[in-house]
Protein backbone atom coordinates (compact mmCIF):
# COMPACT_ATOMS: atom_id res chain seq x y z
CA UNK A 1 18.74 -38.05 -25.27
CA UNK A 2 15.96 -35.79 -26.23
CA UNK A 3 14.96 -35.03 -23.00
CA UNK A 4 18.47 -34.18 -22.11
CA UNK A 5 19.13 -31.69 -25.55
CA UNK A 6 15.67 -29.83 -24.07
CA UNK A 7 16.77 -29.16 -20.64
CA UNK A 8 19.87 -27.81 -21.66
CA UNK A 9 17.84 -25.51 -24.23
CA UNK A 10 15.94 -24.56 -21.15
CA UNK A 11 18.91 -23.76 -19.44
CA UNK A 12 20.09 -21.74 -21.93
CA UNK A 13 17.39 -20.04 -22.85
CA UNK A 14 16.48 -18.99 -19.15
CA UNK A 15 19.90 -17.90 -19.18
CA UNK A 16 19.07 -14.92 -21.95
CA UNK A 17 20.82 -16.93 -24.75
CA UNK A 18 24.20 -17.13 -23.52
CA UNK A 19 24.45 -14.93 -20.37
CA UNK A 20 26.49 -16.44 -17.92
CA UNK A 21 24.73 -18.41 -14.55
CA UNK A 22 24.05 -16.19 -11.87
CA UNK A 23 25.02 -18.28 -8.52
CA UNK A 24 25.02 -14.55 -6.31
CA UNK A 25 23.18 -13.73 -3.89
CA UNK A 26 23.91 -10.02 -4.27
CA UNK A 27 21.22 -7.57 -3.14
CA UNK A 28 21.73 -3.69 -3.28
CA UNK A 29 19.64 -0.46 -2.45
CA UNK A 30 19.83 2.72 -5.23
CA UNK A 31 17.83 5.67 -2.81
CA UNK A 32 16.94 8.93 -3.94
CA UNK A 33 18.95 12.07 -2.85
CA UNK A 34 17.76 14.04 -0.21
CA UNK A 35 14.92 13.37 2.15
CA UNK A 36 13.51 9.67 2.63
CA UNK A 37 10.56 9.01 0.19
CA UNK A 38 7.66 7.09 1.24
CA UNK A 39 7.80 4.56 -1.46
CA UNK A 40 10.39 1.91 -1.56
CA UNK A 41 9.99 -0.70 -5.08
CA UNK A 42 11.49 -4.12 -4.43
CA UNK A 43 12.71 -6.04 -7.40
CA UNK A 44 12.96 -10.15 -7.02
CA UNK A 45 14.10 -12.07 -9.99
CA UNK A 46 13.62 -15.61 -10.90
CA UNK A 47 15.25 -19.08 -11.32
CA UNK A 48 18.84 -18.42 -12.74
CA UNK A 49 18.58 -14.93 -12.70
CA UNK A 50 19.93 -12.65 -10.37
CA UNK A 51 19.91 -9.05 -9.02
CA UNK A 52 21.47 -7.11 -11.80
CA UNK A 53 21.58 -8.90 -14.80
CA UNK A 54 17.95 -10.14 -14.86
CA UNK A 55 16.13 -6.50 -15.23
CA UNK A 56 18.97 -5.27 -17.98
CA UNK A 57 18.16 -4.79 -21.43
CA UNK A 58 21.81 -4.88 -22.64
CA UNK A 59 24.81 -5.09 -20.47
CA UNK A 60 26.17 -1.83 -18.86
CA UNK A 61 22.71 0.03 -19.66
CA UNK A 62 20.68 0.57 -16.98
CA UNK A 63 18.50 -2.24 -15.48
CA UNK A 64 14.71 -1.46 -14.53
CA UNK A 65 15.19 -0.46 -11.03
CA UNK A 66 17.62 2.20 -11.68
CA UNK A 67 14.48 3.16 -14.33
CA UNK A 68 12.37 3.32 -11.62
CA UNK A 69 14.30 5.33 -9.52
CA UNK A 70 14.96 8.15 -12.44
CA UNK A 71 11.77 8.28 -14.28
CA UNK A 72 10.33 11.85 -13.05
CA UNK A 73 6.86 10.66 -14.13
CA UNK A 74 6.99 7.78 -11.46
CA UNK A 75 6.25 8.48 -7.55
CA UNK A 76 9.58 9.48 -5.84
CA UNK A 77 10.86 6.06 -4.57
CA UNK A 78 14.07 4.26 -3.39
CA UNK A 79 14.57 1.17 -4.66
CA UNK A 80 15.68 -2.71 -3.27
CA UNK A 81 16.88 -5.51 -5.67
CA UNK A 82 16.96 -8.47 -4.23
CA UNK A 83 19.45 -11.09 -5.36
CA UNK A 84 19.43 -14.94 -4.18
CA UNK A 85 21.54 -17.71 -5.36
CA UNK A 86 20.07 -20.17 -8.58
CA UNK A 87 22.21 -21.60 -10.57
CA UNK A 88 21.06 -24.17 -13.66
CA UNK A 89 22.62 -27.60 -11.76
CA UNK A 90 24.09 -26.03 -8.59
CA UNK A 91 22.59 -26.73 -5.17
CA UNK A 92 20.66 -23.88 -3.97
CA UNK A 93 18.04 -23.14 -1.18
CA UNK A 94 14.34 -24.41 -2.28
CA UNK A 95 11.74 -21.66 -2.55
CA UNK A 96 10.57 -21.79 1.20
CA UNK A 97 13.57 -21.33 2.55
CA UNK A 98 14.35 -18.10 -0.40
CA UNK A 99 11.40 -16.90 1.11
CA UNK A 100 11.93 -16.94 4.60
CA UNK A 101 15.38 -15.30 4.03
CA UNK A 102 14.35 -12.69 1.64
CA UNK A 103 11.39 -11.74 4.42
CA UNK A 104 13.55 -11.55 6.65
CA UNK A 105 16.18 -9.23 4.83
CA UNK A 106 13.31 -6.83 3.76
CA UNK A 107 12.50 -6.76 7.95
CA UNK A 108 15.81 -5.87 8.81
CA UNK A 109 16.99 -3.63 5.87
CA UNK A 110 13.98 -1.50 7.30
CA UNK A 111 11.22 -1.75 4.63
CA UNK A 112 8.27 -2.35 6.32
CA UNK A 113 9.71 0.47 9.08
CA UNK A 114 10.95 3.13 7.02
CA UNK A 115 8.26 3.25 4.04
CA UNK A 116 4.63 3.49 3.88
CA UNK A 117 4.59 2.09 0.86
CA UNK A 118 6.12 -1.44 -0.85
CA UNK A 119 5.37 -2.55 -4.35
CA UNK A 120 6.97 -5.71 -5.74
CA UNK A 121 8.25 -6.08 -8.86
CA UNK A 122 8.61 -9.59 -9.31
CA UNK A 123 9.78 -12.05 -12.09
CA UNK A 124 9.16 -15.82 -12.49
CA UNK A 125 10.17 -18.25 -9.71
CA UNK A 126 10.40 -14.41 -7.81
CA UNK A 127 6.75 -14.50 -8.03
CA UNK A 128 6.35 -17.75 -5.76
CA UNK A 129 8.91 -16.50 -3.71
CA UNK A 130 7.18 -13.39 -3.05
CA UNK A 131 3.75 -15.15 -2.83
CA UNK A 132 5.43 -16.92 -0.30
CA UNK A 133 6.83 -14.51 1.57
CA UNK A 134 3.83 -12.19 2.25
CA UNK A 135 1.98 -15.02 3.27
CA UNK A 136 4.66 -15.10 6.40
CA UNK A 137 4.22 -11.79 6.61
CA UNK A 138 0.08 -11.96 6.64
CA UNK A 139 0.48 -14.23 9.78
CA UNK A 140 3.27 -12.57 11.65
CA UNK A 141 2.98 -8.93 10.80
CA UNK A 142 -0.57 -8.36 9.28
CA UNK A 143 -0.13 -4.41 10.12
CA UNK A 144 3.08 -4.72 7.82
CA UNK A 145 1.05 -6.27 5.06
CA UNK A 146 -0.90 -3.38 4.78
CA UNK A 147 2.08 -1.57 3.72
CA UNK A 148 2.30 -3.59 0.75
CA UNK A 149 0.37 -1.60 -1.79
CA UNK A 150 1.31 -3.54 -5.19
CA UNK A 151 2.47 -6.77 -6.04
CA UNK A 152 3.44 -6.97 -10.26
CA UNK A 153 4.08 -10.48 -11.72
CA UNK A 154 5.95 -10.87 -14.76
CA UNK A 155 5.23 -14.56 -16.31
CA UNK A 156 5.31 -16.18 -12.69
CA UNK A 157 4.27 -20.07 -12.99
CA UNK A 158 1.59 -20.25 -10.55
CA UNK A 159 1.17 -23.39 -12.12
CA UNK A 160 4.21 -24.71 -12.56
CA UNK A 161 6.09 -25.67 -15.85
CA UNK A 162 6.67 -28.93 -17.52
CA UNK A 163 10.56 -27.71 -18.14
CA UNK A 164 10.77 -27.23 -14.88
CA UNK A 165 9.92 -30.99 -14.26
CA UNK A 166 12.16 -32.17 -16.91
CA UNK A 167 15.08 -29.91 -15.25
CA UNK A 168 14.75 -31.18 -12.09
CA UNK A 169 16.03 -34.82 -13.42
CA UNK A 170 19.50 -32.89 -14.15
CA UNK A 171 19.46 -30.00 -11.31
CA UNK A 172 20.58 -30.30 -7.88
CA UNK A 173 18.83 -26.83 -7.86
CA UNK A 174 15.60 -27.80 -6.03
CA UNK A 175 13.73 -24.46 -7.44
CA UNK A 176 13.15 -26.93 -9.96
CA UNK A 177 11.08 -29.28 -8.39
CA UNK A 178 9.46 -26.72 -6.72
CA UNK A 179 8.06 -25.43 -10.25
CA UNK A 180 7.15 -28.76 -11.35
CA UNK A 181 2.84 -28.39 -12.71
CA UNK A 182 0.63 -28.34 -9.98
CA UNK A 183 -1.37 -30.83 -11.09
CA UNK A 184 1.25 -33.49 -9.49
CA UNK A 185 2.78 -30.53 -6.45
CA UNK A 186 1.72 -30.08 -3.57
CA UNK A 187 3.85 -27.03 -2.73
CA UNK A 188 2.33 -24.63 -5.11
CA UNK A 189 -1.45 -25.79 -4.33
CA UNK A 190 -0.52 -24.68 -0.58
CA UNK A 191 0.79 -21.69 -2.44
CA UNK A 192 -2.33 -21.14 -4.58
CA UNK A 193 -4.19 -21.78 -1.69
CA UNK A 194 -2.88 -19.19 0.77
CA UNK A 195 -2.46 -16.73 -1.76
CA UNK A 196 -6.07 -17.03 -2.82
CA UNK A 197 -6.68 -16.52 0.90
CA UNK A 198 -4.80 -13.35 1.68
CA UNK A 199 -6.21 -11.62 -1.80
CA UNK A 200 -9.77 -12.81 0.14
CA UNK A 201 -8.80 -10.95 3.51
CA UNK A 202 -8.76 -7.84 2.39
CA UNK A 203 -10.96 -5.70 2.86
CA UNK A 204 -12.98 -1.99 1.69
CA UNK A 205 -11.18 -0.40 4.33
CA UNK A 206 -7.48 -2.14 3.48
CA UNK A 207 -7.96 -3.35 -0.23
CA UNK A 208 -4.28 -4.09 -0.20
CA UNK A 209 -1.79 -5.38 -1.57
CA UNK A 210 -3.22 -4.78 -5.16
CA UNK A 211 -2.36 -7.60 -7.72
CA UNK A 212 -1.48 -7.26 -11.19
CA UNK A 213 -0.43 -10.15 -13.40
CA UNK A 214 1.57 -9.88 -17.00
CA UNK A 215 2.66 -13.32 -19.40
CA UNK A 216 4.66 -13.46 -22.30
CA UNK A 217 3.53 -14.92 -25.71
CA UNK A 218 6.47 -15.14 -27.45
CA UNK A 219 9.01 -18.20 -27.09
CA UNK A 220 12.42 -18.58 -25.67
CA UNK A 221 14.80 -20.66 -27.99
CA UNK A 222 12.15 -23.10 -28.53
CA UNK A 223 9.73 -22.92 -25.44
CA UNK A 224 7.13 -20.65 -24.35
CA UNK A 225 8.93 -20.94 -20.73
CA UNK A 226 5.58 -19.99 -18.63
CA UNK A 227 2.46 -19.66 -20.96
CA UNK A 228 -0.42 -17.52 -20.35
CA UNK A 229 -2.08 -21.21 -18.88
CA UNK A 230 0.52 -21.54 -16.24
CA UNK A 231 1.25 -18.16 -15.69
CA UNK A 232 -0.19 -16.39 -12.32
CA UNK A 233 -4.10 -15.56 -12.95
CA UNK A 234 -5.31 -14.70 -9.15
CA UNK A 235 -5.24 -10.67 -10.86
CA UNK A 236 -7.39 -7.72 -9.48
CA UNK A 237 -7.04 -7.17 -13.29
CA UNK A 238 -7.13 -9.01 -16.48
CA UNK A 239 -3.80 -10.39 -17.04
CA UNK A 240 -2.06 -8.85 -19.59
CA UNK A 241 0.30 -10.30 -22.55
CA UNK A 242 3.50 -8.58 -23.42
CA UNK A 243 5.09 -10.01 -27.21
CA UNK A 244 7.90 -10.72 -25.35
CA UNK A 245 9.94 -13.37 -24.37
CA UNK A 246 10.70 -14.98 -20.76
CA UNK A 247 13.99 -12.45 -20.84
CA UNK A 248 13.03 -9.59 -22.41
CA UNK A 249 9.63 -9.23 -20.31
CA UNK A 250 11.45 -7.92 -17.63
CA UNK A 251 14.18 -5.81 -19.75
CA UNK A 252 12.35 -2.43 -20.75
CA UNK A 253 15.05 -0.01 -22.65
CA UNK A 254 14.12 2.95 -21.65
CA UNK A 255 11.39 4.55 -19.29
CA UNK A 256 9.17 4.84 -22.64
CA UNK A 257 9.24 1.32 -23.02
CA UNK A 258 5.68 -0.22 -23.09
CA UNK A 259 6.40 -2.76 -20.01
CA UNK A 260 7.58 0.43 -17.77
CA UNK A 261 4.32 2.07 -18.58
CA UNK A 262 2.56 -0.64 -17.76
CA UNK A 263 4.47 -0.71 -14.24
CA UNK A 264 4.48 2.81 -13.71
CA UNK A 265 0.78 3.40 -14.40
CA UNK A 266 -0.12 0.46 -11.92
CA UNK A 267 1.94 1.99 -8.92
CA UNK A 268 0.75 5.26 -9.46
CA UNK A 269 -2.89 3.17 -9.25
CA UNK A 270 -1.95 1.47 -6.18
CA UNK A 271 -0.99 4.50 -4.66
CA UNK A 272 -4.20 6.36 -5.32
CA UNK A 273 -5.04 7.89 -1.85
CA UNK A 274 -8.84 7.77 -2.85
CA UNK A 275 -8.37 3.46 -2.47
CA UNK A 276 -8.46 3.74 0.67
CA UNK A 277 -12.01 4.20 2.42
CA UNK A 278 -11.86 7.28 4.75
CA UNK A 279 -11.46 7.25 8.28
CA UNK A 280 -10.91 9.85 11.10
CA UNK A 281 -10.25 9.51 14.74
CA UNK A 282 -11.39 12.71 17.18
CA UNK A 283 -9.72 12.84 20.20
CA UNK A 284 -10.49 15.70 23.23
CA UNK A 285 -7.66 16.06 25.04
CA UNK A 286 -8.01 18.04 28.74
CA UNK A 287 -5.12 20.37 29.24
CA UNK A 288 -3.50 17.72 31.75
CA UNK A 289 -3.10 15.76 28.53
CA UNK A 290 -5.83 12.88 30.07
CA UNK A 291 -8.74 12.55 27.26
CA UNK A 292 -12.12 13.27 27.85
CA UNK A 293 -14.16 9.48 27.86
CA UNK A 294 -17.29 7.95 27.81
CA UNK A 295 -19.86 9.63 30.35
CA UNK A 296 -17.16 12.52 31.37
CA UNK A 297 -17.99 16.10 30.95
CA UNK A 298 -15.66 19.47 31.89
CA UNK A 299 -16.87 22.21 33.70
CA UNK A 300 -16.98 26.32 33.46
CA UNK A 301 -13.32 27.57 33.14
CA UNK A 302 -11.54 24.52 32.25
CA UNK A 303 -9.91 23.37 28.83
CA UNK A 304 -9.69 21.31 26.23
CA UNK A 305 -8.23 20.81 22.67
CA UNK A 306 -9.50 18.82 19.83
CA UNK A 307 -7.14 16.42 17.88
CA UNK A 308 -7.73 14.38 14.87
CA UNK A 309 -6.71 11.83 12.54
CA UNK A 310 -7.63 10.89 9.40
CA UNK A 311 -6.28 7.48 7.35
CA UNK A 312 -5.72 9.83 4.29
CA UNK A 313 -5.71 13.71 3.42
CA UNK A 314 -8.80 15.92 3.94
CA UNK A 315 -9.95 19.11 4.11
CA UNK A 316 -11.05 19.72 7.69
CA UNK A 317 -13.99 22.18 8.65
CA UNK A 318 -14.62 22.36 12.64
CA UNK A 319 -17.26 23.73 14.22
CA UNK A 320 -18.71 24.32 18.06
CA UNK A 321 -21.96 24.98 18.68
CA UNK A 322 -21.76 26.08 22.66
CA UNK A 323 -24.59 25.43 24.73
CA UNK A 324 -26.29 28.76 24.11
CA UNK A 325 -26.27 27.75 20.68
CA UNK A 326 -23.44 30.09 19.58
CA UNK A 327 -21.82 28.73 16.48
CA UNK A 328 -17.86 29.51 16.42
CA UNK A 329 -15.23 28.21 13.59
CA UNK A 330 -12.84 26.32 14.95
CA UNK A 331 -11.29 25.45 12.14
CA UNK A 332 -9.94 26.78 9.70
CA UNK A 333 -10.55 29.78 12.52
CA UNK A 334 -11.94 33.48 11.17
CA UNK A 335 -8.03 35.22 11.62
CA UNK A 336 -6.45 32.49 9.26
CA UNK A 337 -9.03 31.23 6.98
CA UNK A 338 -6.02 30.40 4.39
CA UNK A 339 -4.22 28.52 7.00
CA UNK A 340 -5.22 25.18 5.27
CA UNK A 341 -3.76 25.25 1.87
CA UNK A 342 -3.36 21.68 1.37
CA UNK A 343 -5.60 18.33 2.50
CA UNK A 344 -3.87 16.98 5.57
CA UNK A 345 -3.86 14.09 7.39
CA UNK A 346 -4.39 15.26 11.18
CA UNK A 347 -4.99 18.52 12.98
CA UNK A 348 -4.89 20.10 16.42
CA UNK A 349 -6.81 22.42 17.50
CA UNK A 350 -5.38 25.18 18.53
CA UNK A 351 -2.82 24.10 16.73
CA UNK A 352 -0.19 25.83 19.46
CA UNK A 353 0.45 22.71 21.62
CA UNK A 354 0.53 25.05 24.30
CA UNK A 355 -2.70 26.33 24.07
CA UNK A 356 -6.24 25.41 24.80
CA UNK A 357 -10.06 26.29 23.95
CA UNK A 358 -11.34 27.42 27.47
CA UNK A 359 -15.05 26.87 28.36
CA UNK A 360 -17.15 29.67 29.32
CA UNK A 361 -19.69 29.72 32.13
CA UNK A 362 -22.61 28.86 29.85
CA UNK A 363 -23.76 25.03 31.14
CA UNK A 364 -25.39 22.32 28.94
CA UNK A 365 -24.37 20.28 26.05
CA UNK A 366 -21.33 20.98 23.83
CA UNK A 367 -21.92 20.27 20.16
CA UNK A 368 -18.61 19.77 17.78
CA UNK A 369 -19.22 19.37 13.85
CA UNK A 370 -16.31 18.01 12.48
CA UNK A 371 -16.23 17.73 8.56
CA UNK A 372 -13.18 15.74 6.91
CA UNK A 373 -13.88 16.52 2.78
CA UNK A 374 -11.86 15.62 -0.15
CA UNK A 375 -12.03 18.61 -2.04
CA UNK A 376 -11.99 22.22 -0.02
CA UNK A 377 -15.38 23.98 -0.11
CA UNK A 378 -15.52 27.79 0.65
CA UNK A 379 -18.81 27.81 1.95
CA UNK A 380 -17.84 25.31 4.95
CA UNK A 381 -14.70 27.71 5.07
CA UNK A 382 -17.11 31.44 6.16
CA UNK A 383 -19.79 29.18 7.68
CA UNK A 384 -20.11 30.64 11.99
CA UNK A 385 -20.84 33.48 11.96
CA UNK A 386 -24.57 33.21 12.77
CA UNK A 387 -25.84 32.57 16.56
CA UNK A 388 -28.36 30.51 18.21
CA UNK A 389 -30.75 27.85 17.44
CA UNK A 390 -31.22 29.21 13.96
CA UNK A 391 -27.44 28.39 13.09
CA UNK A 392 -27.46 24.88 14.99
CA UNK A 393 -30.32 24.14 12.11
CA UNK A 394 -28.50 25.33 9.88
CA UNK A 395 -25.24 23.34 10.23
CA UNK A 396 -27.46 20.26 10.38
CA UNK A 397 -28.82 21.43 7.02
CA UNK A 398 -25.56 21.93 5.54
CA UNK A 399 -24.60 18.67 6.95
CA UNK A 400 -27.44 17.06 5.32
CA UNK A 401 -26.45 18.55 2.27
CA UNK A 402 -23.09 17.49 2.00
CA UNK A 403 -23.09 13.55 3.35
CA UNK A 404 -27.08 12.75 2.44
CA UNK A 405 -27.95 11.72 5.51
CA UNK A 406 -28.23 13.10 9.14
CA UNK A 407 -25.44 12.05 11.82
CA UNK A 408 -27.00 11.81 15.08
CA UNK A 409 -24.66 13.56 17.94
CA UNK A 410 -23.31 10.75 20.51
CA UNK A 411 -20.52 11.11 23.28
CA UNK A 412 -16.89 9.92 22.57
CA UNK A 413 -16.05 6.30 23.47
CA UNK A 414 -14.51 4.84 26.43
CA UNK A 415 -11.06 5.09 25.24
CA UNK A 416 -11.22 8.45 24.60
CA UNK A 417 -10.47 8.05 21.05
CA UNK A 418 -13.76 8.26 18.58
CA UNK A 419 -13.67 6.67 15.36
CA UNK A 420 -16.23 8.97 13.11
CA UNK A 421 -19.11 7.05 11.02
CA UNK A 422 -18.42 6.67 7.46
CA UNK A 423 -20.92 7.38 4.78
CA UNK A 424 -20.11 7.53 1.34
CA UNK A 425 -16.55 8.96 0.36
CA UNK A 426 -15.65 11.62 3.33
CA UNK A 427 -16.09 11.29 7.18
CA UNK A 428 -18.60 13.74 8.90
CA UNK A 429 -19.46 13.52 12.56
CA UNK A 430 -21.43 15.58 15.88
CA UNK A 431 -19.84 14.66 18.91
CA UNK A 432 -21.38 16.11 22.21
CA UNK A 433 -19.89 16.63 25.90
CA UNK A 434 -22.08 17.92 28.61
CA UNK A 435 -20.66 21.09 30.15
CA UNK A 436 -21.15 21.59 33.57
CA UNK A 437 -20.87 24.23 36.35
């Protein structure tokens, strides 16, 4: 009998004191006016939660995801709540089969196509759900994964809940089971496991998707529903403890509200350009749009145009040094020295598609300097004007000066695509070509 009077309190309580079951499986977009941002924030809520109610402070006020998408202070994002069906005794899917669903729902509502960035906003069972799902993801779509900048978990029971075991004796919901301690369930040690695994596989390069863990300390009715012992630990930071309960942790008022900060300040974190290690791609393109390779060269009279890509925005500086030793600008070039006003993320060069740099009849080796910084630098910016060996020097020196160590020259790869060498926070490179007659 006193089990029984507990796992209705647990019901109860889980329910927010009196809010009515949520057996939906509702989802719904809110998107920003205007043009597509690059951001998308996906909300997944727990065990008898659902979509709307679940992230709502009081009813008819708005819920955290239409916070999200109005606080000016937060990157510009659209926003995806996603609603599955968990009711306190009603059957319901188990949590590998939410998973697989809400993966596939995210594919084909177009999140991992349409934005470059996904952060997850996640609440209890949601949490093991979403754990779950990016796993999937990891092995099917790794290049999607990387997408996934953030992953936030609100009092998610990575290791289960002894309510949860009680419940199941009552339930014919088997989320239950699935949350019984993982001590005696096998389901969330596979969970732990892979998890603990993906967080492992990233990398300097791709340090995503950040993780971020928050627990309540406060009780619900009579429980502490997932304790800061159960509650997910596998953090990039320390976990942090709201004095909230298993409802309200998820129900900030306003965009002032404590929790929101907390969110808000990680995303803006996560999407910190300056994560990401720095990486830039050259390509020399040969005006019948076939690129130059390994071992090829271009003789007197023909053309060429530069192209390149870097993983985030830089300031690019690109030089020539001819084989006379004449040093010209290509870029930013000595009629438009304004012309870059903000980092960017790839250049051409000339940047008319229809044009080309044309080789004169001076034979020998081509030199290109390419400099991708992450602040502008006005020196870099008048640097050219000087001819002959004298300048070549000096662009080594200056070179020297600004990545602390020398970059030999080498020839682009077989593919035609070079990746530059990374030192230290910005990409500098030397690439050659032998000119011929």
């Amino acid at each position: 009998m006193r089990t029984l009077l507990m796992l209705w309190i647990l019901a109860f309580s889980l329910l927010g004191c009196g809010d009515k079951a949520s057996t939906s499986s509702t989802s719904y977009w809110i998107k920003q006016s205007g043009e597509r941002p690059k951001t998308v924030v996906v909300f997944i809520h727990g065990v008898l939660g659902d979509s709307r109610t679940t992230w709502a402070s009081e009813e008819g006020k708005p819920g955290w995801p239409e916070i999200v998408l109005s606080d000016p202070l937060m990157p510009r994002s659209d926003v995806l709540a996603v609603g599955f069906r968990s009711g306190p005794v009603q059957e319901a899917s188990n949590i590998e089969e939410v998973a697989v669903r809400t993966l596939g729902f995210i594919e084909d509502e177009g999140v991992f196509k349409d934005y470059d960035n996904v952060v997850f906003v996640v609440h209890s069972l949601g949490g093991l759900v979403t754990k779950r799902a990016l796993r999937i993801l990891q092995a099917k779509h790794p290049e999607d994964l990387q997408r996934v900048k953030a992953v936030l978990f609100f009092s998610t029971p990575a290791q289960g809940s002894d309510l949860a075991a009680m419940a199941q004796w009552l339930s014919s919901n088997p989320q239950f089971e699935n949350m019984k301690p993982a001590d005696f369930n096998a389901f969330l040690q596979v969970l732990d496991n892979d998890w603990q695994s993906l967080r492992r596989a990233r990398t300097v390069e791709m340090p995503f998707p950040r993780v971020f863990c928050a627990y309540e300390t406060l009780s619900t009715a009579t429980f502490k529903i997932v304790p800061r012992s159960g509650a997910e630990s596998a953090c990039d930071n320390t976990p942090i403890a709201f004095d909230r309960d298993h409802i309200s942790i998820v129900k900030p008022v306003s965009a002032d509200d404590e929790l929101h900060k907390y969110l808000r300040k990680r995303i803006v974190e996560s999407l910190d350009p300056m994560l990401l290690q720095q990486k830039v791609s050259v390509k020399f393109v040969k005006s019948n749009n076939q690129l130059l390779e390994d071992g090829g060269s271009l003789r007197s009279g023909e053309q060429y145009a530069i192209e390149l890509a870097a993983r985030r925005p830089a300031w690019f500086y690109v030089f020539g040094v001819d084989s006379s030793g004449q040093v010209d600008r290509y870029f930013p070039h000595s009629m438009a020295a304004a012309e870059q006003t903000t980092p960017n993320t790839s250049i051409r060069i000339p940047e008319d598609p229809k044009k080309y740099l044309t080789l004169d009849s001076t034979t020998g080796i081509e030199r290109v300097y390419i400099f991708a910084l992450d602040k502008p630098d006005s020196s870099l910016a008048s640097e050219g004007a000087a001819v002959g060996d004298q300048a070549r020097e000096k662009l080594d020196t200056t070179l020297k000066v600004f990545r602390g160590a020398y970059v030999a020259p080498r020839k682009p790869d077989s593919s035609g695509e070079t990746q530059l060498s990374i030192t230290g926070l910005s990409a500098t490179d030397v690439l050659m070509f032998e000119h011929k007659p």
